[in-house]
C-alpha atoms as a PDB file:
ATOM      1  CA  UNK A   1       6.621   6.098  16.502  1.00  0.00           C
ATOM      2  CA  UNK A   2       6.124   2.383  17.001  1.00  0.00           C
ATOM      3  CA  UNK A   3       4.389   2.175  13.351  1.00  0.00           C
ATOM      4  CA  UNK A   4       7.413  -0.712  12.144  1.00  0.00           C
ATOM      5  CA  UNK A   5       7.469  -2.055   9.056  1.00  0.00           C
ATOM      6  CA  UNK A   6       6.761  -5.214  10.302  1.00  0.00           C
ATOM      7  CA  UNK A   7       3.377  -4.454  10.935  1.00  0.00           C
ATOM      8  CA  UNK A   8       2.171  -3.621   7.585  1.00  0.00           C
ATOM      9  CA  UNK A   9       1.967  -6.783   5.447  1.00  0.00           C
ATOM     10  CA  UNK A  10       1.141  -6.476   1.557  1.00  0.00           C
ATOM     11  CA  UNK A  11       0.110  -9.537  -1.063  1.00  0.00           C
ATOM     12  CA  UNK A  12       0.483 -10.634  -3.330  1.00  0.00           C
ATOM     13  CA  UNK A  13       3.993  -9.507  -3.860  1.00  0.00           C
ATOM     14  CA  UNK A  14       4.241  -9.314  -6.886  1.00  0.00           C
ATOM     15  CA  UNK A  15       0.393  -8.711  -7.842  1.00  0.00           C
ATOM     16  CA  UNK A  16      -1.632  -8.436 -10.789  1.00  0.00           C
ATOM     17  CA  UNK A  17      -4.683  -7.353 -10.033  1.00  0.00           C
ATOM     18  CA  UNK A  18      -5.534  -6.693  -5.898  1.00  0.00           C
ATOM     19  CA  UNK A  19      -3.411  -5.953  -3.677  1.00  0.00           C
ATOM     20  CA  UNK A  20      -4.139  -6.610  -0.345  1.00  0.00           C
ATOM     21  CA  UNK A  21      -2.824  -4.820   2.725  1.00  0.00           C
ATOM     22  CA  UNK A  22      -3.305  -6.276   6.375  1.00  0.00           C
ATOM     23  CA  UNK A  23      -1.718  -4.487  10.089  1.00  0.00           C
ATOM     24  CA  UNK A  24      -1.080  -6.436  13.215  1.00  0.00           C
ATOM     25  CA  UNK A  25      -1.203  -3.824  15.780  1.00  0.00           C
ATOM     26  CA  UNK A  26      -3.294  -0.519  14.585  1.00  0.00           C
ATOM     27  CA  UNK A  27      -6.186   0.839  12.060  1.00  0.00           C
ATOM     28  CA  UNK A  28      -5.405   1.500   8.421  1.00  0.00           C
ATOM     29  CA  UNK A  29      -6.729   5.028   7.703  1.00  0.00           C
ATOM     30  CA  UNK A  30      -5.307   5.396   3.940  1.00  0.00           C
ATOM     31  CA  UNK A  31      -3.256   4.311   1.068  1.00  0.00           C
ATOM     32  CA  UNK A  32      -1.039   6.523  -1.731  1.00  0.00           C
ATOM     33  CA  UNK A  33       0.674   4.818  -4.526  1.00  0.00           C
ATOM     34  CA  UNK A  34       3.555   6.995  -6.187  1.00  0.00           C
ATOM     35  CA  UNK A  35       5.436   5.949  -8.848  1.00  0.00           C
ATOM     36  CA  UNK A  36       9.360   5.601  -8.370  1.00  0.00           C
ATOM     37  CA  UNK A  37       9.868   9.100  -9.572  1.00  0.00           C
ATOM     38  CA  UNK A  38       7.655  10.309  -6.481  1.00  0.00           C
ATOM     39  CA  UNK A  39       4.468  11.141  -8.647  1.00  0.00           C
ATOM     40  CA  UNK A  40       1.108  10.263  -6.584  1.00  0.00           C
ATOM     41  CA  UNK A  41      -0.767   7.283  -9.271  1.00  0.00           C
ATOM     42  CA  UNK A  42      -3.596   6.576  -6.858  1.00  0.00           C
ATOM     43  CA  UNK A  43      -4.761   7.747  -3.396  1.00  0.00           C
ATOM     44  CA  UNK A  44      -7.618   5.574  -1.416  1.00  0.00           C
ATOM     45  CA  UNK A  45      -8.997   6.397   1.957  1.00  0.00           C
ATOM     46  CA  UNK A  46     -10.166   3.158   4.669  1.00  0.00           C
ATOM     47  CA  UNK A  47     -12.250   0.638   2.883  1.00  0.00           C
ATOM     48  CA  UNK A  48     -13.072  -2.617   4.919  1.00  0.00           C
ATOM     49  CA  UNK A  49     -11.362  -5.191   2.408  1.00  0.00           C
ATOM     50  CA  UNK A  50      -7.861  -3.113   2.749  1.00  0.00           C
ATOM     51  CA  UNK A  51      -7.473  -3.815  -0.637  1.00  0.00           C
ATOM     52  CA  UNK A  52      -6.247  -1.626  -3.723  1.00  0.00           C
ATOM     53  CA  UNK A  53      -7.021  -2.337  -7.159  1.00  0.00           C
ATOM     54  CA  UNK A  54      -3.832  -2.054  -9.184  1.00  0.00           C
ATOM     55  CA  UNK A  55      -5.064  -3.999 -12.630  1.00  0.00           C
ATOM     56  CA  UNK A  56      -5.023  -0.449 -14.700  1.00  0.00           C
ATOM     57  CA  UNK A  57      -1.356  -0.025 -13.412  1.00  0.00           C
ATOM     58  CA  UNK A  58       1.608  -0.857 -15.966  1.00  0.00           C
ATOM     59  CA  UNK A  59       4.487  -3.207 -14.606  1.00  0.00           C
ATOM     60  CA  UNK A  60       6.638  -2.197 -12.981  1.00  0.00           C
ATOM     61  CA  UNK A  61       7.905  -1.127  -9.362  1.00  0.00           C
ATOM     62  CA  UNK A  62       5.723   1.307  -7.121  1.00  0.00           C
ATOM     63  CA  UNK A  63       5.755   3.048  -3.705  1.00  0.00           C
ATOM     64  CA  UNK A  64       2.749   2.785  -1.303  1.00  0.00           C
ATOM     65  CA  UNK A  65       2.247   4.980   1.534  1.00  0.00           C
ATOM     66  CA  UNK A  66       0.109   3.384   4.248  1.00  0.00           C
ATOM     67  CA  UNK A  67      -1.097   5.714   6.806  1.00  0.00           C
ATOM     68  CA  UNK A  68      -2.394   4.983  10.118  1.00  0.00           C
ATOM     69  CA  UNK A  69      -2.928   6.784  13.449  1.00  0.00           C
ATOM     70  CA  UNK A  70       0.083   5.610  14.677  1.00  0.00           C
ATOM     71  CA  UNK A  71       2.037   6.769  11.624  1.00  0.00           C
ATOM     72  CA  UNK A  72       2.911   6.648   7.908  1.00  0.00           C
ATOM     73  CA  UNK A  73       4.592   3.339   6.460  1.00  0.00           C
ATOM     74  CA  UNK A  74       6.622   2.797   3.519  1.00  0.00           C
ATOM     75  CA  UNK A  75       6.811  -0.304   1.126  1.00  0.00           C
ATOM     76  CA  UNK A  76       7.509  -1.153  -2.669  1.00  0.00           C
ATOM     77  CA  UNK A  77       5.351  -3.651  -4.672  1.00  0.00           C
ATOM     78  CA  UNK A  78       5.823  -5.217  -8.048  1.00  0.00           C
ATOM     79  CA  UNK A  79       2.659  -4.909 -10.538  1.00  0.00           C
ATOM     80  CA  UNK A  80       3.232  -7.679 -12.871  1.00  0.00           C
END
């Protein structure tokens, strides 16, 4: 798959509220948020902003699954 990490670019990073996601080079479809354990915390299918609100999560470190087309790509994020 050509779906690289560098394509995917989250911010904040840390966040506290929003966080955004932008791509370079393809069409978000969805995002899944699992805690570090695996568990799924949130799931959210395209929305034009590419944007998840986090605020309700606690601090801490997560996992977000961003899925495209062209693939599925993998990235922590802080929630301060």
């Amino acid at each position: 798959s050509n779906f690289e990490m560098d394509n995917v670019i989250l911010y904040p990073n840390p966040v506290k509220n929003i966080l955004n996601i932008t791509s370079k080079n393809f069409s978000i479809e969805s995002f899944y948020v699992y805690s570090l354990l695996g568990e799924l915390i949130m799931e959210q299918k395209y929305n034009k902003s590419h944007s998840i609100d986090v605020s309700s999560l606690s601090e801490g470190i997560y996992i977000i699954e961003v899925r495209s087309i062209n693939g599925i790509n993998i990235q922590k994020f802080i929630k301060e």
